[in-house]
Protein backbone atom coordinates (compact mmCIF):
# COMPACT_ATOMS: atom_id res chain seq x y z
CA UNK A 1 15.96 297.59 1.70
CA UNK A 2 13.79 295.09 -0.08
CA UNK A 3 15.05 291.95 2.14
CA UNK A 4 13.85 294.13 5.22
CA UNK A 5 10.48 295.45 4.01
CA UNK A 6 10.02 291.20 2.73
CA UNK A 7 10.79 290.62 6.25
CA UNK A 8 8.21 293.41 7.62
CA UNK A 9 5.91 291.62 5.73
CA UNK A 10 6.61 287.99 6.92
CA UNK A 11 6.15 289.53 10.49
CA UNK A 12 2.88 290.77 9.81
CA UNK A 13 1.50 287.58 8.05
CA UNK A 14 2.74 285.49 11.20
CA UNK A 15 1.25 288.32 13.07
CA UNK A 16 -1.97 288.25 11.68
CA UNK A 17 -2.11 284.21 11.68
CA UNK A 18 -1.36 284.47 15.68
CA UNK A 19 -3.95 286.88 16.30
CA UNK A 20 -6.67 284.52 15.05
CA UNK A 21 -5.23 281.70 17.42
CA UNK A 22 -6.50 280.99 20.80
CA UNK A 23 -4.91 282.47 24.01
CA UNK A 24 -3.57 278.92 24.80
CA UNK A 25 -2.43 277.92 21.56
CA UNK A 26 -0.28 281.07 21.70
CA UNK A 27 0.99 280.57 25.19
CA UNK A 28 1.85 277.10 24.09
CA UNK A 29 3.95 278.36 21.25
CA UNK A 30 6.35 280.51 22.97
CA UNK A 31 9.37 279.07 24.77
CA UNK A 32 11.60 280.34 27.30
CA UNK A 33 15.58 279.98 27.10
CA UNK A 34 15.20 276.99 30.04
CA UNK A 35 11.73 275.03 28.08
CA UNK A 36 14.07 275.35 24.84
CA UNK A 37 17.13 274.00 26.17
CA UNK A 38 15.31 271.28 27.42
CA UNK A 39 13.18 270.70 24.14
CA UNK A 40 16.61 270.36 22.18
CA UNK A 41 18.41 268.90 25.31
CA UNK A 42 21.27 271.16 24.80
CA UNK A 43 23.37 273.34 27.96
CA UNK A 44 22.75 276.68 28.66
CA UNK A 45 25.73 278.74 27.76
CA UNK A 46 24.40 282.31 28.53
CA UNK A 47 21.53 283.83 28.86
CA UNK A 48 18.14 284.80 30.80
CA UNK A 49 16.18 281.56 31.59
CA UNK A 50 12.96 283.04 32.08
CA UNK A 51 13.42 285.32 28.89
CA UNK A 52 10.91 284.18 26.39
CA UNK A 53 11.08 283.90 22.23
CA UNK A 54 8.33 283.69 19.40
CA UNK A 55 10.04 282.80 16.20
CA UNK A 56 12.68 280.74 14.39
CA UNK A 57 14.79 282.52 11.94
CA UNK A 58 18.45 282.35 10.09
CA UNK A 59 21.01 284.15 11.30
CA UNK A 60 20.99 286.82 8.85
CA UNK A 61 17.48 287.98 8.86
CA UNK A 62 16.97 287.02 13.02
CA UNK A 63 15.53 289.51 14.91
CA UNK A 64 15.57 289.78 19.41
CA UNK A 65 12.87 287.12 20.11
CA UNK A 66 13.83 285.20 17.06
CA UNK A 67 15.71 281.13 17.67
CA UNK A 68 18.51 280.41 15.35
CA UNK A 69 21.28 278.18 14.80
CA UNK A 70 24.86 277.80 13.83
CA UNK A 71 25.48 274.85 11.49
CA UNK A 72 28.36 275.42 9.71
CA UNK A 73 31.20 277.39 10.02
CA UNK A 74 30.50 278.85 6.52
CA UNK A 75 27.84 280.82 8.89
CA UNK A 76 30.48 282.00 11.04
CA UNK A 77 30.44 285.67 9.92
CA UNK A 78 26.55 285.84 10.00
CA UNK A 79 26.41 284.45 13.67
CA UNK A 80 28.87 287.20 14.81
CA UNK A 81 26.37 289.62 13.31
CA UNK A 82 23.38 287.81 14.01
CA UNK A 83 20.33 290.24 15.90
CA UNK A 84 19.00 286.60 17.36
CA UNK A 85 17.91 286.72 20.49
CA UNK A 86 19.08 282.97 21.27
CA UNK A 87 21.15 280.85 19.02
CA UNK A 88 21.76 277.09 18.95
CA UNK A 89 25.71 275.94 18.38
CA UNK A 90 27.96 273.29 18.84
CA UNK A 91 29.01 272.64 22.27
CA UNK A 92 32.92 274.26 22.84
CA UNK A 93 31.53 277.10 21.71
CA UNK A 94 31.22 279.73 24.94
CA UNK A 95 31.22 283.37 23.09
CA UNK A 96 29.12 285.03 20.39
CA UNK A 97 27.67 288.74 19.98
CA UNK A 98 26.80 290.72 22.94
CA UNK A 99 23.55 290.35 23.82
CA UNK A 100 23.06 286.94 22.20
CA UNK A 101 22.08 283.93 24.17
CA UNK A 102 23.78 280.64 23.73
CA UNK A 103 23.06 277.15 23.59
CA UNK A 104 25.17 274.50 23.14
CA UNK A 105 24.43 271.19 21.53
CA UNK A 106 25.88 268.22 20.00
CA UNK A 107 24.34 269.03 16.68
CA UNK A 108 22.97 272.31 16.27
CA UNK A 109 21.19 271.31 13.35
CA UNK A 110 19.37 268.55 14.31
CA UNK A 111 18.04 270.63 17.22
CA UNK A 112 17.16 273.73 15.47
CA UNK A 113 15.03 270.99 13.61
CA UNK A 114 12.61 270.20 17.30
CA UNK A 115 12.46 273.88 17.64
CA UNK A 116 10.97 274.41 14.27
CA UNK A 117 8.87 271.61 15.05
CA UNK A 118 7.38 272.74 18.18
CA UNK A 119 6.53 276.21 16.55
CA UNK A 120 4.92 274.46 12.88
CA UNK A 121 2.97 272.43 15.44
CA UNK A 122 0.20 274.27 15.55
CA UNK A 123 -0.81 274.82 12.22
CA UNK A 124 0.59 271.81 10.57
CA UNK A 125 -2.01 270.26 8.60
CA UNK A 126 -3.85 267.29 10.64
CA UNK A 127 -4.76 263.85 9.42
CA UNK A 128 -8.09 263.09 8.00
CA UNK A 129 -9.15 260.06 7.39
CA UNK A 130 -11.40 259.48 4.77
CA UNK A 131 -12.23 258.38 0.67
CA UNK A 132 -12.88 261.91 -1.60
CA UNK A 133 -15.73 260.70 -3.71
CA UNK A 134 -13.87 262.47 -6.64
CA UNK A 135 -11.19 259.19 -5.98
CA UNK A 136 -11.27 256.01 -7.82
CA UNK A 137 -11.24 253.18 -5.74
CA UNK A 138 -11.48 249.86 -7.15
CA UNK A 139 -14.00 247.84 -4.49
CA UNK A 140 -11.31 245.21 -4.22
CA UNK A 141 -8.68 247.10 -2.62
CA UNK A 142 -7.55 246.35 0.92
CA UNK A 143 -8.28 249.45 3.22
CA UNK A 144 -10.29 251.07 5.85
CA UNK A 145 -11.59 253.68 4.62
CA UNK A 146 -11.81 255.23 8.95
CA UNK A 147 -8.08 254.94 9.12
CA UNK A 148 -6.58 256.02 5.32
CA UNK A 149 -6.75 259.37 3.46
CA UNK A 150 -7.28 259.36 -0.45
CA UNK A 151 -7.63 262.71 -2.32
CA UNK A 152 -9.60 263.77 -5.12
CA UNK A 153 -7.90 262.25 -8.42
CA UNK A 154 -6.19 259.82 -6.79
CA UNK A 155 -6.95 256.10 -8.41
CA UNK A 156 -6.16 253.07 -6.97
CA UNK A 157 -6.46 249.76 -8.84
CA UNK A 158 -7.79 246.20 -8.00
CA UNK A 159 -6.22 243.55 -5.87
CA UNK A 160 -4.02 246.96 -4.24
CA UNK A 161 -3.82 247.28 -0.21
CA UNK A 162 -3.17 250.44 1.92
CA UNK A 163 -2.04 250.38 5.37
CA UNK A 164 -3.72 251.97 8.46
CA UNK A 165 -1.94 255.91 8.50
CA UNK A 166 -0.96 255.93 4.62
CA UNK A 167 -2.29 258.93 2.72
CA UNK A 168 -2.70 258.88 -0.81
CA UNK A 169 -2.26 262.81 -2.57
CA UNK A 170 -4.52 263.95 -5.33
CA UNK A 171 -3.52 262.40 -8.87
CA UNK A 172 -1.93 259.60 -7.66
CA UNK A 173 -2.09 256.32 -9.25
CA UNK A 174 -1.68 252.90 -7.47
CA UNK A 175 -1.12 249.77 -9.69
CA UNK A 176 -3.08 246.54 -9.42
CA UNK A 177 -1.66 244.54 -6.42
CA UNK A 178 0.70 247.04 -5.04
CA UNK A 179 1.14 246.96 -1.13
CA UNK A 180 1.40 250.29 0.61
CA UNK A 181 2.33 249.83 4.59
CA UNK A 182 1.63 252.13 7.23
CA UNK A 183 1.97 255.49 7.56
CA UNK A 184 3.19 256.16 4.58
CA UNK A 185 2.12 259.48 2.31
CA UNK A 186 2.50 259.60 -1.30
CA UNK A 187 2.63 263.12 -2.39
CA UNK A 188 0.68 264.63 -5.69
CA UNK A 189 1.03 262.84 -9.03
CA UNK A 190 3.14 260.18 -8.11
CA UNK A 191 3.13 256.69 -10.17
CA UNK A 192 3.02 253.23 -8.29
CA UNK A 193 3.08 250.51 -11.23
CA UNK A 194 1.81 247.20 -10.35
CA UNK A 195 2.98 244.58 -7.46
CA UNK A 196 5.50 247.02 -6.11
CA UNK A 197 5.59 246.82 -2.06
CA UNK A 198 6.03 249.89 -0.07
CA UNK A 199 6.95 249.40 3.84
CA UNK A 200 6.04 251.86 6.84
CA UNK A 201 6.26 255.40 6.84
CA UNK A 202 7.45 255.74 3.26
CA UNK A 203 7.41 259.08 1.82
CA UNK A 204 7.16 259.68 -2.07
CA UNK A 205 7.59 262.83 -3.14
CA UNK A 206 5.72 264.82 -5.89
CA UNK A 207 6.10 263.37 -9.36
CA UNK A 208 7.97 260.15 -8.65
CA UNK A 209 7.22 257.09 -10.67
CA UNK A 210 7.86 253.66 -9.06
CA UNK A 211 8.00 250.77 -10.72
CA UNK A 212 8.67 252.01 -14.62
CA UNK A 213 9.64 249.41 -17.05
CA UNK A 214 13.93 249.28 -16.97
CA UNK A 215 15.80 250.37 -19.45
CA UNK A 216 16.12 246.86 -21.48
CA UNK A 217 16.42 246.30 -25.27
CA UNK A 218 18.32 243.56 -27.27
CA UNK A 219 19.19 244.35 -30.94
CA UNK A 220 18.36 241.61 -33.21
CA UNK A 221 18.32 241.70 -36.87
CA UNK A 222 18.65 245.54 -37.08
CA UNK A 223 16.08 246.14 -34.60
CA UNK A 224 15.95 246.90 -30.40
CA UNK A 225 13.35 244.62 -29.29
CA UNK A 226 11.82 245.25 -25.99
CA UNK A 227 13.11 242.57 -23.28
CA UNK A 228 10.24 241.73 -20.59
CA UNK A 229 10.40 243.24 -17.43
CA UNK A 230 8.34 241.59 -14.82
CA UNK A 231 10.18 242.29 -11.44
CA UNK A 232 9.29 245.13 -9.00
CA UNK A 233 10.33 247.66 -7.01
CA UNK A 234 10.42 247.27 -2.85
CA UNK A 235 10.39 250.11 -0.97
CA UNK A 236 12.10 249.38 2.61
CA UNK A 237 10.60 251.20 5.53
CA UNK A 238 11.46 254.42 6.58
CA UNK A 239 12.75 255.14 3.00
CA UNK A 240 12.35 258.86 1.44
CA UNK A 241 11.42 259.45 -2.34
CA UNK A 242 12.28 262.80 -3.64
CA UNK A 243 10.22 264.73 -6.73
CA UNK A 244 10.41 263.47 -10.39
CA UNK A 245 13.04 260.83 -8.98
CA UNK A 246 12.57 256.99 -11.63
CA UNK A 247 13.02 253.72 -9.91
CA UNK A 248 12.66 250.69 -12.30
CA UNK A 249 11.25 247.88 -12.13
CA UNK A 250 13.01 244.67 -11.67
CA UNK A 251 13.65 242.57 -15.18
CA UNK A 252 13.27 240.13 -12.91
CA UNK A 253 12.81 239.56 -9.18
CA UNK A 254 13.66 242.54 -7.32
CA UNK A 255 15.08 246.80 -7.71
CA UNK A 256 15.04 247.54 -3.83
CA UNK A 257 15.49 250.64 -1.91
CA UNK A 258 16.65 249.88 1.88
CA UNK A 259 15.38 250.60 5.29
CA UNK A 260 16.02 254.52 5.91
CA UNK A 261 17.23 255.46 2.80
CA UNK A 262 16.77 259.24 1.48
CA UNK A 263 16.98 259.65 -2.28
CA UNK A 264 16.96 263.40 -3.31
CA UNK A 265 15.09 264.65 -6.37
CA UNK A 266 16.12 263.97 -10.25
CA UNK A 267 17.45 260.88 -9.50
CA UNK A 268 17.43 257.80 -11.62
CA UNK A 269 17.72 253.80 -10.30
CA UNK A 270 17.59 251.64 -12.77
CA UNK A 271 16.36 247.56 -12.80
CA UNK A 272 17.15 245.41 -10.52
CA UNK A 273 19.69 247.67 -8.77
CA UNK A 274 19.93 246.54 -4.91
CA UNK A 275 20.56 249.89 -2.44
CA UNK A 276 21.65 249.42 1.11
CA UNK A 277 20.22 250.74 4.14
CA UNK A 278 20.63 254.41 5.29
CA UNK A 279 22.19 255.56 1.82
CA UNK A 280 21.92 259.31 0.73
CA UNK A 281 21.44 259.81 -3.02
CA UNK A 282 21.82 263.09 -3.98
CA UNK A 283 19.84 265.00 -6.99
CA UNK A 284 20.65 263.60 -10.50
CA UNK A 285 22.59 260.89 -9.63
CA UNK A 286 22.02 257.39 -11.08
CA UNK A 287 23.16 253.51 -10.48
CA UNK A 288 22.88 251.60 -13.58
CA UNK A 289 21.20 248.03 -13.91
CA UNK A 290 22.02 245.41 -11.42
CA UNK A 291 24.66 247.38 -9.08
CA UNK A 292 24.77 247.14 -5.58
CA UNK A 293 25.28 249.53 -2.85
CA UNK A 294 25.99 248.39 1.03
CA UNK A 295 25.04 250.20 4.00
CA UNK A 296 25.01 254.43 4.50
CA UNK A 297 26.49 254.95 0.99
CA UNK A 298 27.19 258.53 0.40
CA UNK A 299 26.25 259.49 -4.06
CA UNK A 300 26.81 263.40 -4.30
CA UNK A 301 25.17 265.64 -6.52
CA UNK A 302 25.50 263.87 -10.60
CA UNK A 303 27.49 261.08 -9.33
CA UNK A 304 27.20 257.88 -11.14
CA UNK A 305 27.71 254.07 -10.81
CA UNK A 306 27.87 252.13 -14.07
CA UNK A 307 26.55 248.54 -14.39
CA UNK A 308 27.02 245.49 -12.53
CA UNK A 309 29.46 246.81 -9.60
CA UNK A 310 29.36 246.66 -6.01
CA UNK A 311 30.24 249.84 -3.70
CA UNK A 312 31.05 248.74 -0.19
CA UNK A 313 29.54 250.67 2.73
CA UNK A 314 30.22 253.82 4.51
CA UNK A 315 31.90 254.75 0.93
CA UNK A 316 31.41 258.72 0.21
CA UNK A 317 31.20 259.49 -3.67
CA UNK A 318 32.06 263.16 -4.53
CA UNK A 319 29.87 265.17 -6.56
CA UNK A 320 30.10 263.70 -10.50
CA UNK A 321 32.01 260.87 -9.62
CA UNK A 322 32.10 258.11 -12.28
CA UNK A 323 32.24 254.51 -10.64
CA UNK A 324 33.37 252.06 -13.41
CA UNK A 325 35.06 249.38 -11.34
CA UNK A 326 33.72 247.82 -7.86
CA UNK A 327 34.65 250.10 -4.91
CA UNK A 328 35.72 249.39 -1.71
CA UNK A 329 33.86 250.65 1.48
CA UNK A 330 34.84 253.08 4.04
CA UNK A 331 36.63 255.81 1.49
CA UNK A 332 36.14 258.76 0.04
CA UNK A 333 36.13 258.81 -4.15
CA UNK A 334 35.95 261.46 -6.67
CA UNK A 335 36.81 261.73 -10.37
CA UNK A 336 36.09 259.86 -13.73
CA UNK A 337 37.19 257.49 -13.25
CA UNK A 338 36.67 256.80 -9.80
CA UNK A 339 39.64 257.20 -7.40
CA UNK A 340 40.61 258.23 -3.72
CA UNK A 341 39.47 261.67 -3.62
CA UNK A 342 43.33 262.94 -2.35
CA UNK A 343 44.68 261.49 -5.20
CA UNK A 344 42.00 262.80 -7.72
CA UNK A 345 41.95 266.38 -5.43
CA UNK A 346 46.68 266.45 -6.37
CA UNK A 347 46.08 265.89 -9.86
CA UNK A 348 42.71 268.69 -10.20
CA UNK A 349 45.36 270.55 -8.26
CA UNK A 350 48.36 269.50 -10.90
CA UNK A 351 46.20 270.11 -13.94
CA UNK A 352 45.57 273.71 -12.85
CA UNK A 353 49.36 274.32 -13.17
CA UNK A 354 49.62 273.13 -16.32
CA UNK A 355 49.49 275.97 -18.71
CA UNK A 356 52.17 277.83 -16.69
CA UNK A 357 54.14 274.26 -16.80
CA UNK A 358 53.80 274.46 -20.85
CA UNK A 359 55.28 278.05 -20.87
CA UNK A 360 58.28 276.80 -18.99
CA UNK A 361 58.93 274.01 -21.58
CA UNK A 362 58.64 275.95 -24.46
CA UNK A 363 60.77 278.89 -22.92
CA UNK A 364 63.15 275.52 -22.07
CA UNK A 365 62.66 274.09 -25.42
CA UNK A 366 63.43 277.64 -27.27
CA UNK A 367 66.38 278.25 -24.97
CA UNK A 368 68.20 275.54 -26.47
């Protein structure tokens, strides 16, 4: 009862945000099962072609001119059930509720992802240029003022450049002599220290902080003295901060991020730690000072790579997986330590048994 009356509700706020909407945005909005097979260049399975639909939804809470998608067989169940009028799924897949049209792509996902963009279109928030006068700019900076955004709050220190596109979110604060690239948008209270480079189309999310002092202390005479740390952080293009994530700086030289890496939220890099291109780095993992990482690099949710190692690419780490040794690319890993995730998967499974396994050798041990 209360998902469907939240439901009636989220029909009548899109309802009421439509109504105040031109006559051509709306027509421009709605897509017919032949315009959406071509936006998400996927085959027609079944279906009406001129039959039109409004909405995106998920299977479970899809109504008749609502577009979903089947992801993952986990969904299964819910796309038998599903009240969608059209649903995206993998190609090989020819039959689905009654009434339901079909269409078939290579990754459902991926093109439930243009549909949503074509409907957000429209009231996705545009790009204005301009300086708030409630920002702090410092009158060396590098910009054009026609061709950047910078919010109220935001402060951005001397000797600091901002490419053409980049939009800088309210709170944010830009080191001396950092170098922001095009198209890039720093989200609300993030922290750039000093020097650190940012490429094109970089995205920091909420709360980030790039460029922190690393984590580096000697202990002489009884005490930890603080060791200098003068390197920076680099920021490939393309790469993808998420909220509250730490990236230290460099003791020296460089801590860089790679071209087209994501890196999820909660997650901590520490100096001088070298990540390869296209690597995922899921929330509250961490890589300890001076490891390396090759190319698309897998680190599930709480994994972790000690110091000083080197994890070869296309390598998968399992959720709160413990690297302590240098791992070689291409395999799966899970476990503390570290180890082919079969193996670790036979002894989680040989573990389990164990208590009945103690029974048997006391009953053995007693017997004799």
């Amino acid at each position: 009862m209360l998902r469907q009356k939240a439901k009636q509700l989220k029909r009548k706020h899109l309802h009421l945000q439509q109504k105040g909407a031109s006559n051509s945005t709306l027509m421009s909005v709605a897509l017919t099962l032949s315009e959406l097979a071509q936006l998400v260049d996927g085959d027609i399975v079944r279906g009406e072609l001129s039959v039109s639909y409004g909405g995106i939804a998920s299977l479970d809470e899809a109504a008749a001119d609502d577009i979903s998608f089947l992801g993952n067989e986990k969904y299964h169940s819910q796309f038998l059930e599903t009240k969608a009028g059209v649903v995206i799924v993998p190609k090989g897949l020819d039959s689905g509720p009654d009434g339901v049209a079909l269409i078939a792509t290579e990754n459902p996902s991926f093109a439930f992802g243009s549909a949503v963009k074509h409907f957000t279109a429209a009231h996705t928030r545009q790009f204005e240029p301009g300086v708030h006068p409630k920002a702090i700019v410092d009158e060396s900076v590098v910009l054009d003022e026609s061709k950047v955004r910078i919010h109220a709050g935001a402060v951005v220190m001397a000797g600091s450049q901002i490419g053409e596109g980049s939009e800088i979110g309210p709170n944010v604060v830009v080191g001396e002599e950092v170098v922001i690239g095009r198209d890039c948008h720093l989200h609300a209270n993030v922290s750039i220290r000093e020097r650190c480079i940012l490429g094109d189309r970089v995205i920091v999310q909420p709360g980030a902080v790039i460029g922190s002092d690393g984590f580096g202390y000697e202990t002489v005479a009884g005490r930890h003295e603080k060791i200098d740390q003068i390197g920076i952080v680099a920021l490939e293009d393309d790469v993808e901060i998420g909220a509250n994530t730490t990236i230290d700086r460099a003791r020296f030289g460089r801590t860089v991020i790679g071209e087209g890496t994501k890196v999820d939220n909660l997650v901590q890099i520490a100096h001088n730690v070298q990540v390869g291109k296209h690597n995922f780095l899921v929330s509250q993992s961490g890589i300890a000072g001076s490891s390396k990482t090759g190319d698309y690099v897998i680190l599930a949710a709480q994994a972790g790579i000690a110091g000083h190692l080197k994890v070869g690419d296309h390598a998968m780490l399992a959720g709160r997986c413990g690297v302590a040794v240098d791992l070689e690319g291409g395999k799966k890993y899970g476990g503390i330590p570290a180890q082919p995730l079969l193996t670790h998967q036979r002894q989680q499974a040989a573990i389990r048994k164990l208590p009945e396994l103690l029974k048997r050798v006391k009953k053995l041990e007693k017997d004799q």
